[in-house]
N, C-alpha and C. Protein backbone atom coordinates (compact mmCIF):
# COMPACT_ATOMS: atom_id res chain seq x y z
N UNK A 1 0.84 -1.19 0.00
CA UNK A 1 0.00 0.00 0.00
C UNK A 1 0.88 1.24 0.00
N UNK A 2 0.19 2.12 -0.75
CA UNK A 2 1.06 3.45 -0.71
C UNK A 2 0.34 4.66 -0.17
N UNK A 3 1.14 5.68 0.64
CA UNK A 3 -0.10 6.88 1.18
C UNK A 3 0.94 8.22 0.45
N UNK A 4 0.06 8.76 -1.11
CA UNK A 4 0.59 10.11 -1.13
C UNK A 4 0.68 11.18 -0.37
N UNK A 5 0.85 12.01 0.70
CA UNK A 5 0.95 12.96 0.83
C UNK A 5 -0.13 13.23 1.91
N UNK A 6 -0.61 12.35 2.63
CA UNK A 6 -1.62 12.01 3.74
C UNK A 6 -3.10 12.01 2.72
N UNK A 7 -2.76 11.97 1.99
CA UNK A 7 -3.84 11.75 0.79
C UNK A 7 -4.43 10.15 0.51
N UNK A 8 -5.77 9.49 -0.08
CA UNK A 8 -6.08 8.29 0.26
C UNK A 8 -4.90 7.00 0.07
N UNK A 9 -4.93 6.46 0.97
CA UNK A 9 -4.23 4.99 1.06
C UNK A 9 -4.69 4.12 -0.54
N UNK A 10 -3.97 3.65 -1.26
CA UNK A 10 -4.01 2.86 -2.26
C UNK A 10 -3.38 1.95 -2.64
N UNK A 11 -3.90 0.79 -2.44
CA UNK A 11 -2.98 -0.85 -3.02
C UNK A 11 -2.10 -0.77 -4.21
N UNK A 12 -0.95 -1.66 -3.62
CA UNK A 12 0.04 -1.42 -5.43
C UNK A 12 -1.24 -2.37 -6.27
N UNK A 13 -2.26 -3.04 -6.14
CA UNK A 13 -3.02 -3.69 -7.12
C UNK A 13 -3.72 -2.80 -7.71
N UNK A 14 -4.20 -1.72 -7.00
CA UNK A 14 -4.98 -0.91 -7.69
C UNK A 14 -4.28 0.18 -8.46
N UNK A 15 -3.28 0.21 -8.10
CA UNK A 15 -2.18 0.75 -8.56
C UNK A 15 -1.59 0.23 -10.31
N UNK A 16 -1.80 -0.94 -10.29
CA UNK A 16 -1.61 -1.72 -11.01
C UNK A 16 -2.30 -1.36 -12.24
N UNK A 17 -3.57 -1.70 -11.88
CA UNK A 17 -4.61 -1.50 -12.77
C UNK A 17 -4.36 -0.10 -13.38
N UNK A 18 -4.72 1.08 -12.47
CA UNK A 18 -4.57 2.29 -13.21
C UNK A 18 -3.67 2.12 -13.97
N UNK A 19 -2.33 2.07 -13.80
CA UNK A 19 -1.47 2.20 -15.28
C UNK A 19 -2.01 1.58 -15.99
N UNK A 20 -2.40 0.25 -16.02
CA UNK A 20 -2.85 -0.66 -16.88
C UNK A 20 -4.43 0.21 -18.31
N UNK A 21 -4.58 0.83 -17.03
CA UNK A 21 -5.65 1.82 -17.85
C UNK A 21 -5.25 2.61 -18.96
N UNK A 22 -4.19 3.78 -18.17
CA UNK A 22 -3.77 4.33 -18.69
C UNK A 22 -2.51 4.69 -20.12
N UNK A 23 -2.08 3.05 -19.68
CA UNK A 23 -1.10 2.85 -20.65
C UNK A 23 -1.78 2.04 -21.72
N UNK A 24 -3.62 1.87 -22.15
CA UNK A 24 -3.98 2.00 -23.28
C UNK A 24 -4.48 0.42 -23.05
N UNK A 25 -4.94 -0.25 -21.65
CA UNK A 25 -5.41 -1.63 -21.23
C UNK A 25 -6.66 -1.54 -20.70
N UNK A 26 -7.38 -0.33 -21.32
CA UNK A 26 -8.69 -0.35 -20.72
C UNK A 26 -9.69 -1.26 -20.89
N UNK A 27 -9.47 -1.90 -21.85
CA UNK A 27 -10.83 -3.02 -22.32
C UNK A 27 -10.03 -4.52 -21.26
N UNK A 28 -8.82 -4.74 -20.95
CA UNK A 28 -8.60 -5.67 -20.12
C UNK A 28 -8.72 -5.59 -19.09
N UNK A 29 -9.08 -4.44 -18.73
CA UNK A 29 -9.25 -3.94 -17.07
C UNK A 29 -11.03 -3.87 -17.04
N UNK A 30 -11.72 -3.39 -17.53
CA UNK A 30 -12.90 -3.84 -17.87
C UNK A 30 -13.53 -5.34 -18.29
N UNK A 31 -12.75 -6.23 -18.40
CA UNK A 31 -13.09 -7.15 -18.70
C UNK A 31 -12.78 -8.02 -17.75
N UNK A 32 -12.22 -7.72 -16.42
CA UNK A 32 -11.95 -8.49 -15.35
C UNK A 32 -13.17 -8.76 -14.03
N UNK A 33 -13.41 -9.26 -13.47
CA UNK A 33 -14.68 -10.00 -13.08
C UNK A 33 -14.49 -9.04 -11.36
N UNK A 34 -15.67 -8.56 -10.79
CA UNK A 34 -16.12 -7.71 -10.04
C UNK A 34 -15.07 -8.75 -8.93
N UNK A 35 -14.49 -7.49 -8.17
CA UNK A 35 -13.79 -7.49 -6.87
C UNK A 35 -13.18 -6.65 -6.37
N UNK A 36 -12.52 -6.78 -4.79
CA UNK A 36 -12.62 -5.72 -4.19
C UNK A 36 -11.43 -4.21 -4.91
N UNK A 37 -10.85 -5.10 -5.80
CA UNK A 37 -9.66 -4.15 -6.20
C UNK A 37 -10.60 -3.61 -7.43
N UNK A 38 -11.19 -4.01 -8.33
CA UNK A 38 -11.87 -3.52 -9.10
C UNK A 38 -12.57 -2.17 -8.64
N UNK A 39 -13.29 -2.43 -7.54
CA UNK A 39 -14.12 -1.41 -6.34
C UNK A 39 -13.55 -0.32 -6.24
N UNK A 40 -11.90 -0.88 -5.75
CA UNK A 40 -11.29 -0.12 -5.40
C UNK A 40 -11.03 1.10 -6.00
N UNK A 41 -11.12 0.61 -7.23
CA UNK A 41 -10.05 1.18 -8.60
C UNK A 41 -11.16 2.23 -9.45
N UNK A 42 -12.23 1.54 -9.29
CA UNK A 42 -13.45 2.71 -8.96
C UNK A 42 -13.85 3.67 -8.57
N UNK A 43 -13.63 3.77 -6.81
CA UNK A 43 -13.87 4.81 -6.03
C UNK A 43 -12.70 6.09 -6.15
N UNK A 44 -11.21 5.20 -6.97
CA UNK A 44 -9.96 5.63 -6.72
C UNK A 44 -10.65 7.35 -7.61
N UNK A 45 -10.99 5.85 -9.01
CA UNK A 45 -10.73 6.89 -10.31
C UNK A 45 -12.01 8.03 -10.14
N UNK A 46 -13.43 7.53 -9.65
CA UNK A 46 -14.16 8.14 -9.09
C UNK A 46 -13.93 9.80 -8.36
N UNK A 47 -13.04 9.61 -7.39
CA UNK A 47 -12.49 10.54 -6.40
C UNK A 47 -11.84 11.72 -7.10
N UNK A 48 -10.92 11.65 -8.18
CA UNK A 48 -9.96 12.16 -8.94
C UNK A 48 -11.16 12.70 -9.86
N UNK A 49 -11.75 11.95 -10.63
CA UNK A 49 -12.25 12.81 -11.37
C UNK A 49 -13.44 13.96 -10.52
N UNK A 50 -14.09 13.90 -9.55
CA UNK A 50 -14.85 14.82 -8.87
C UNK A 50 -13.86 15.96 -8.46
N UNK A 51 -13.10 15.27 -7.80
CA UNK A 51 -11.30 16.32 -7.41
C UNK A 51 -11.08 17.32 -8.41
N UNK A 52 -10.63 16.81 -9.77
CA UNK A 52 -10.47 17.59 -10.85
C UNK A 52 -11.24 18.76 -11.35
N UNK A 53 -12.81 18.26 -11.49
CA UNK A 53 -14.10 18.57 -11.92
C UNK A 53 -14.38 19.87 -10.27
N UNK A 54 -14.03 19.71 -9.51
CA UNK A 54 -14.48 20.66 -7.95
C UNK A 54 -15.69 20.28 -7.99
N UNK A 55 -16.44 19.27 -7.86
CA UNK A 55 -17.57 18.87 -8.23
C UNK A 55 -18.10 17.16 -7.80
N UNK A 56 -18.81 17.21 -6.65
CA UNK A 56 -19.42 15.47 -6.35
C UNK A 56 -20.37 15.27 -7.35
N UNK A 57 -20.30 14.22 -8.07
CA UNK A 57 -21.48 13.38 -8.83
C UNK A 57 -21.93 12.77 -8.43
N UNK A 58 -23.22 13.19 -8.33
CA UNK A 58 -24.69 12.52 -7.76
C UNK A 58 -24.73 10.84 -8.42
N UNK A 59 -24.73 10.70 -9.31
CA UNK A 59 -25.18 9.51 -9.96
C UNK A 59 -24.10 8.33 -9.71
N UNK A 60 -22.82 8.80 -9.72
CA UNK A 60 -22.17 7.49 -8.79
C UNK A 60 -21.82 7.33 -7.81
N UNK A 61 -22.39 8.51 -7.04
CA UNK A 61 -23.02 7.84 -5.52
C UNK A 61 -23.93 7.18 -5.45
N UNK A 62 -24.80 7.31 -6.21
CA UNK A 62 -26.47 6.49 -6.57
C UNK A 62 -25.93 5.02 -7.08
N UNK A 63 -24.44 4.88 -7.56
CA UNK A 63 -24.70 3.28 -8.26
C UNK A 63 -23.24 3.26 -6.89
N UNK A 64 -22.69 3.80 -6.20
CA UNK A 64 -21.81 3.01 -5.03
C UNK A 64 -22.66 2.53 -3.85
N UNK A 65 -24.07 2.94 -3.49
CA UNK A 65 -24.97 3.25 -2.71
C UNK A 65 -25.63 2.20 -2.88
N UNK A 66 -26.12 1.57 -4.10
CA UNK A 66 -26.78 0.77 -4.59
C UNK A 66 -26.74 -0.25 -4.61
């Protein structure tokens, strides 16, 4: 696990994945079967983009909630 800057705690698995995203593995990372790192990797990318945006989205709180 890694902690940026007292900023959220994140698994090198989820860790994993994001590059994996980002370095152009998005349909293999999508294509991997629901679990907790998946979740994880969710709420991660979730967080960042509201962060970015200065802005909470209603609607995937409605499907983390759900």
């Amino acid at each position: 696990m890694r902690s940026c800057g007292g900023g959220r705690v994140v698994t090198d698995e989820t860790l994993t994945l994001c590059r994996a995203v980002l370095g152009g593995g998005l349909k293999a990372v999508l294509d991997l079967p629901d679990g907790p790192v998946v979740h994880d990797l969710e709420a991660f990318a979730s967080a960042l983009l509201e962060r970015h945006i200065e802005r909470r989205l209603r609607a995937i709180r409605v499907l983390h909630d759900g």
